[in-house]
C-alpha atoms as a PDB file:
ATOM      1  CA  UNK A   1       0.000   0.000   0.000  1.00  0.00           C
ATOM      2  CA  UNK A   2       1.530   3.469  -1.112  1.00  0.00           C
ATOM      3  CA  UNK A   3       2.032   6.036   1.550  1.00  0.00           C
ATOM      4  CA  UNK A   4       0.447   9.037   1.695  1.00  0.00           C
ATOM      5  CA  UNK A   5       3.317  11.663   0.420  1.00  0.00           C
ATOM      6  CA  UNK A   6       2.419  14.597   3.171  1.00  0.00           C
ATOM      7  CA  UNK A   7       2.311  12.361   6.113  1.00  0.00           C
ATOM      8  CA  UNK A   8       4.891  12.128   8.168  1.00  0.00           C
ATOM      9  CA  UNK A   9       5.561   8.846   9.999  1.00  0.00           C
ATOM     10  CA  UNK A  10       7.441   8.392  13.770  1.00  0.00           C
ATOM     11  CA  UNK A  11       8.719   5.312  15.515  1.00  0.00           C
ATOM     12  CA  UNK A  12       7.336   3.268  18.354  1.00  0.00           C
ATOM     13  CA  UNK A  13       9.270   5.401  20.803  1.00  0.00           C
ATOM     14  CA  UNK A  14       8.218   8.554  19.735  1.00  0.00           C
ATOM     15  CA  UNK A  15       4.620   7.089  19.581  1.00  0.00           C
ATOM     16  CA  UNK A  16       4.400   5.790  23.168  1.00  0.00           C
ATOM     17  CA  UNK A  17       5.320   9.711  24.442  1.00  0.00           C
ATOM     18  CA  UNK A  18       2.294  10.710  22.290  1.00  0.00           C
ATOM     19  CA  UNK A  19      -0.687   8.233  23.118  1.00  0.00           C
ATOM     20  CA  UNK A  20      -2.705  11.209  24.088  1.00  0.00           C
ATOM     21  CA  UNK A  21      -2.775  12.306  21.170  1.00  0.00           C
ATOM     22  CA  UNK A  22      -3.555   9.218  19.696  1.00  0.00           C
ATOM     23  CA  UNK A  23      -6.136   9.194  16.500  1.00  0.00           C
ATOM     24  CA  UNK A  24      -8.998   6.490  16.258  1.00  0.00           C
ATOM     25  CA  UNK A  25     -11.400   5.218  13.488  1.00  0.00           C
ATOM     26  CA  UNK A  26     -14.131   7.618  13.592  1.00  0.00           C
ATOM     27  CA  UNK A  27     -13.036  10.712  15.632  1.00  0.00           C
ATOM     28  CA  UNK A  28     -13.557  13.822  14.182  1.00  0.00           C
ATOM     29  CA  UNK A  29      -9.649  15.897  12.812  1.00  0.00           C
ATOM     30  CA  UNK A  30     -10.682  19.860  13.979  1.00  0.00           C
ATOM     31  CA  UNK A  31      -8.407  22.101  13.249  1.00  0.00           C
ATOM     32  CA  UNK A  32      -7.907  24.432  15.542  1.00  0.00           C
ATOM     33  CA  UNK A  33      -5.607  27.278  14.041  1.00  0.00           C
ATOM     34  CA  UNK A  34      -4.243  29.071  10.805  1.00  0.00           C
ATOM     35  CA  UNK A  35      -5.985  29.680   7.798  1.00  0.00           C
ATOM     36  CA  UNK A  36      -7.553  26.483   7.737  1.00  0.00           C
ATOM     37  CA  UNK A  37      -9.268  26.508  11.003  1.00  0.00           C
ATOM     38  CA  UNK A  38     -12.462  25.425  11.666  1.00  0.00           C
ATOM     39  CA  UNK A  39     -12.252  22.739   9.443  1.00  0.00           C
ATOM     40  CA  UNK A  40     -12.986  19.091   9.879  1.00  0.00           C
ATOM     41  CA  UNK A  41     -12.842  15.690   8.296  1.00  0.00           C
ATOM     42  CA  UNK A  42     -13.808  11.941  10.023  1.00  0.00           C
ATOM     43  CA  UNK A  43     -10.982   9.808  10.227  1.00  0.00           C
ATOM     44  CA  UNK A  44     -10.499   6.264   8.164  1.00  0.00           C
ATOM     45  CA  UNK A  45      -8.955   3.114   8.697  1.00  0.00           C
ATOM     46  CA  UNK A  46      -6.847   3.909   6.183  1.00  0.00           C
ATOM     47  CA  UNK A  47      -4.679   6.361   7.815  1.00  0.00           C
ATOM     48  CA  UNK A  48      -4.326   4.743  10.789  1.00  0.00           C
ATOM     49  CA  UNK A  49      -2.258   4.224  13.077  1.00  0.00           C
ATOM     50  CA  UNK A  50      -2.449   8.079  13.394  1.00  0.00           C
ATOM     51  CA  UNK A  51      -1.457  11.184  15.517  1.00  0.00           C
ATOM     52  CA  UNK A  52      -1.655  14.951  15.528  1.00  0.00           C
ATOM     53  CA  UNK A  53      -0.023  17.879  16.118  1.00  0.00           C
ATOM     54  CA  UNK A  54      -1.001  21.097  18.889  1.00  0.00           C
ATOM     55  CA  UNK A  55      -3.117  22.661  15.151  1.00  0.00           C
ATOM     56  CA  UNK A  56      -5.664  19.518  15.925  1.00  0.00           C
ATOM     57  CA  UNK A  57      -8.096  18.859  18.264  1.00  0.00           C
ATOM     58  CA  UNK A  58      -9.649  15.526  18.550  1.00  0.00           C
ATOM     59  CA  UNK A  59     -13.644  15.398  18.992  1.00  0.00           C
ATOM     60  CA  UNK A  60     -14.092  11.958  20.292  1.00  0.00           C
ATOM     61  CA  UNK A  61     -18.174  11.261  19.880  1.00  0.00           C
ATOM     62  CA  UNK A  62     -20.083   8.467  22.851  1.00  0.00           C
ATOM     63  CA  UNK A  63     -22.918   6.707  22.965  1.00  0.00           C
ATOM     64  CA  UNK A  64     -25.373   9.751  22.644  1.00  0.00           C
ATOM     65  CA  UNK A  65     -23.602  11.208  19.501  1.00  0.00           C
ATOM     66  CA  UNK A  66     -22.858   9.794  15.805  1.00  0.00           C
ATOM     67  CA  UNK A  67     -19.849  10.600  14.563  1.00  0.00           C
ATOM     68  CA  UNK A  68     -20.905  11.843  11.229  1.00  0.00           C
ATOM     69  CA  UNK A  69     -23.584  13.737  12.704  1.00  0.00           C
ATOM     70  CA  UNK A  70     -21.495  16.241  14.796  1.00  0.00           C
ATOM     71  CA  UNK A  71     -19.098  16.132  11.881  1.00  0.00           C
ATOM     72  CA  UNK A  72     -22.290  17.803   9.806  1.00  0.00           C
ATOM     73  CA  UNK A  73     -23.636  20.147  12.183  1.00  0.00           C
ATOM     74  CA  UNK A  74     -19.563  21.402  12.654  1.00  0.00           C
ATOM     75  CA  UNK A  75     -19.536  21.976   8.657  1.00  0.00           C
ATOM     76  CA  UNK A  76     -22.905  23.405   8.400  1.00  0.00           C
ATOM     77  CA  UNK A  77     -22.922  26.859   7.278  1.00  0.00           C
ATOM     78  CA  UNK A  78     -24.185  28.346  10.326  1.00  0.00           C
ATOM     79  CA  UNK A  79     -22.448  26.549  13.052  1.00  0.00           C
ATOM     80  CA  UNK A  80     -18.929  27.023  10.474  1.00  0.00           C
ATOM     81  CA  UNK A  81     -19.715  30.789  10.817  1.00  0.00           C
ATOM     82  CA  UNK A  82     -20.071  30.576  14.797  1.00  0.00           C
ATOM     83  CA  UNK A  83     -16.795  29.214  14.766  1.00  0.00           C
ATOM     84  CA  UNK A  84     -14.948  30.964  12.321  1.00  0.00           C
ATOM     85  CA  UNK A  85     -16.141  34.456  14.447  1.00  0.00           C
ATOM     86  CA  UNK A  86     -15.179  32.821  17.644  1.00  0.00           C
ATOM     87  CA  UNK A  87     -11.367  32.012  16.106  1.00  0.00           C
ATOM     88  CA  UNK A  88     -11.288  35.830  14.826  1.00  0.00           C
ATOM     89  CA  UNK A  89     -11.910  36.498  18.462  1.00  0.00           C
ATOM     90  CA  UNK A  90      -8.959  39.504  19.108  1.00  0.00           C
ATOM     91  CA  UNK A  91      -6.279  37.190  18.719  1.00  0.00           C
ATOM     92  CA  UNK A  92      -3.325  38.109  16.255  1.00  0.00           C
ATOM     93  CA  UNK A  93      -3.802  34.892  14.476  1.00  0.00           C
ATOM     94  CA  UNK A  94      -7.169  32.883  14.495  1.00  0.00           C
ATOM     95  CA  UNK A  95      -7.151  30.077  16.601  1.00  0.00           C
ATOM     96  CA  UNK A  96     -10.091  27.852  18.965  1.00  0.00           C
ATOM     97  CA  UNK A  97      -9.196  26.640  22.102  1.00  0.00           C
ATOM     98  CA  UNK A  98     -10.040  23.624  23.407  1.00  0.00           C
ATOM     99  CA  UNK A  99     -12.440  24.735  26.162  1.00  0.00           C
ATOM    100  CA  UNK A 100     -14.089  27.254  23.363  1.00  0.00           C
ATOM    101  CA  UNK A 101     -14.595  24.203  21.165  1.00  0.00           C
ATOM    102  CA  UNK A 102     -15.808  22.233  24.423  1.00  0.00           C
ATOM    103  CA  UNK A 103     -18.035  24.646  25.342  1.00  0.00           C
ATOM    104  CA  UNK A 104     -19.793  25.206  21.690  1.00  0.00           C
ATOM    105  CA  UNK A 105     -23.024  23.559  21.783  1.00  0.00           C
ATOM    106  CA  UNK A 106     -24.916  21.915  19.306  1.00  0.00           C
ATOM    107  CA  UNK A 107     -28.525  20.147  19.066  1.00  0.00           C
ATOM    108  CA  UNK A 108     -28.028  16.890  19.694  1.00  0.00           C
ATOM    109  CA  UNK A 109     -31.326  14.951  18.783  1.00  0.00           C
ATOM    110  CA  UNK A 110     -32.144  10.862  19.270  1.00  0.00           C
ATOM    111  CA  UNK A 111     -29.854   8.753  17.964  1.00  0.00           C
ATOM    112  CA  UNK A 112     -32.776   7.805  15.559  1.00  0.00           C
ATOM    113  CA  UNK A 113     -33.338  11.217  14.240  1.00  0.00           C
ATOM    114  CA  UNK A 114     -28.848  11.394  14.219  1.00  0.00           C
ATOM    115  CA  UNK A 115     -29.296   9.137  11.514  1.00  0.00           C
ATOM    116  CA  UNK A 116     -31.887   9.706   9.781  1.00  0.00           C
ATOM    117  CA  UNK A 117     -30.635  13.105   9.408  1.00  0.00           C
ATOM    118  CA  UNK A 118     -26.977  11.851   8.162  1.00  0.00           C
ATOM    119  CA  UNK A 119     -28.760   9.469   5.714  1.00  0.00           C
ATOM    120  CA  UNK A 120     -30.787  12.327   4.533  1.00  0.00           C
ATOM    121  CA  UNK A 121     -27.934  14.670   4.273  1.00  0.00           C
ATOM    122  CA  UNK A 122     -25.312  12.106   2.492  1.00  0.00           C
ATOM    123  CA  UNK A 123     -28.293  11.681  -0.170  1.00  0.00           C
ATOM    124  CA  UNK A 124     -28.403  15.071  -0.929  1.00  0.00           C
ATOM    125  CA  UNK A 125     -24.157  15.018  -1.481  1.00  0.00           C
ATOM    126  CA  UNK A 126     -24.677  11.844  -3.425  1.00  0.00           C
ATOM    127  CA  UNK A 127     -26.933  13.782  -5.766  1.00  0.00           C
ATOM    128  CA  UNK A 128     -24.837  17.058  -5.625  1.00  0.00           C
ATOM    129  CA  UNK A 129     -21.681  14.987  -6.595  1.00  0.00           C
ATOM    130  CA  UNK A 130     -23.611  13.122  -9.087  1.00  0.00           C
ATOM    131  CA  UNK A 131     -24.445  16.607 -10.517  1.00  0.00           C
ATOM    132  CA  UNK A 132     -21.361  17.908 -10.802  1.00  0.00           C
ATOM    133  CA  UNK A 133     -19.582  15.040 -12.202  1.00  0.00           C
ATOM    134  CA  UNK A 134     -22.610  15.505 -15.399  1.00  0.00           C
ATOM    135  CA  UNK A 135     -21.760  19.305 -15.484  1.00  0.00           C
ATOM    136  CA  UNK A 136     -17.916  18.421 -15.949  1.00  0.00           C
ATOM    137  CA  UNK A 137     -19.435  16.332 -19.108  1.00  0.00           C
ATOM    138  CA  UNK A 138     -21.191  19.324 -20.522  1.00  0.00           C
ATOM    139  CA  UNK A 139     -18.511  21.364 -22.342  1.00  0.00           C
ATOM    140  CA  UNK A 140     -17.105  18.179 -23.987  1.00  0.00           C
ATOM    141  CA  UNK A 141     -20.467  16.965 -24.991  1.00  0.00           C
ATOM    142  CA  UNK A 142     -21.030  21.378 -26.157  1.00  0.00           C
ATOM    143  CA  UNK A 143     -17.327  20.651 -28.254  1.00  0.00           C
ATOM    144  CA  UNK A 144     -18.773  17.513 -30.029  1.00  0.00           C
ATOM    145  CA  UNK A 145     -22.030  19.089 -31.272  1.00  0.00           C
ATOM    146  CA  UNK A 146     -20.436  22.077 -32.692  1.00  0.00           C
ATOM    147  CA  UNK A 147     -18.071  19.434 -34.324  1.00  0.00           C
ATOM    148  CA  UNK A 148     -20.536  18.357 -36.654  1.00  0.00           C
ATOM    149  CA  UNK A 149     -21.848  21.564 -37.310  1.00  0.00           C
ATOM    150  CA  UNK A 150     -18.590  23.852 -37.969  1.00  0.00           C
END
């Protein structure tokens, strides 16, 4: 399996001085600072075993939250706003602590409405995607018409 060419790899020594720090299948990658705060992505198999740096925060979800749910409501416009004003927040550089990102609340339904709202979401990207990909199609098909005609 190829490596990933920006990650960086450490040794089983290095690793045991950072097990708190230490990424699993499902948390939630948050960055916390630069130009790419307030960003976030679910972590896969794939890149583990994983660690990260003081720019990442790890949101951990239990029994009361799905992953992929928080991971929505932290991307959703309004709650990415809400952050993105807190990291402005007089700082020279923008940045989200970890107590401000503890302390930001979100509605947490049921675990049944979690999902159903996450299936009902990833639909909607399924058909965004699925639209996109045809509008990358439409100035070839737009070159072969006028082919035949010029």
């Amino acid at each position: 399996m190829a490596k990933e060419k920006y990650l960086a790899f450490i040794d089983e020594i290095q690793a045991k001085k950072l097990n708190n720090v230490e990424v699993q299948k499902n948390d939630i990658l948050f960055n916390i600072t630069g130009a790419s705060v307030a960003r976030c992505c679910i972590v896969e198999d794939k890149y583990l075993p994983a660690r990260v740096n003081q720019h990442v925060s790890i949101i951990r979800t239990n029994e009361k939250a799905l992953y992929k749910y928080v991971q929505k409501c932290l991307i959703n416009n309004s709650n990415k706003i809400k952050l993105l004003e807190i990291a402005q927040g007089g700082t020279s550089r923008e940045a989200i602590t970890k107590v401000q990102l503890e302390e930001f609340e979100i509605i947490l339904p049921s675990l049944q409405e979690q999902q159903q709202m996450v299936k009902q979401i990833e639909e909607i990207e399924d058909k965004i995607q699925n639209i996109e990909k045809e509008l990358e199609t439409i100035p070839t098909k737009k070159a072969e018409i006028l082919k035949k005609y010029i």
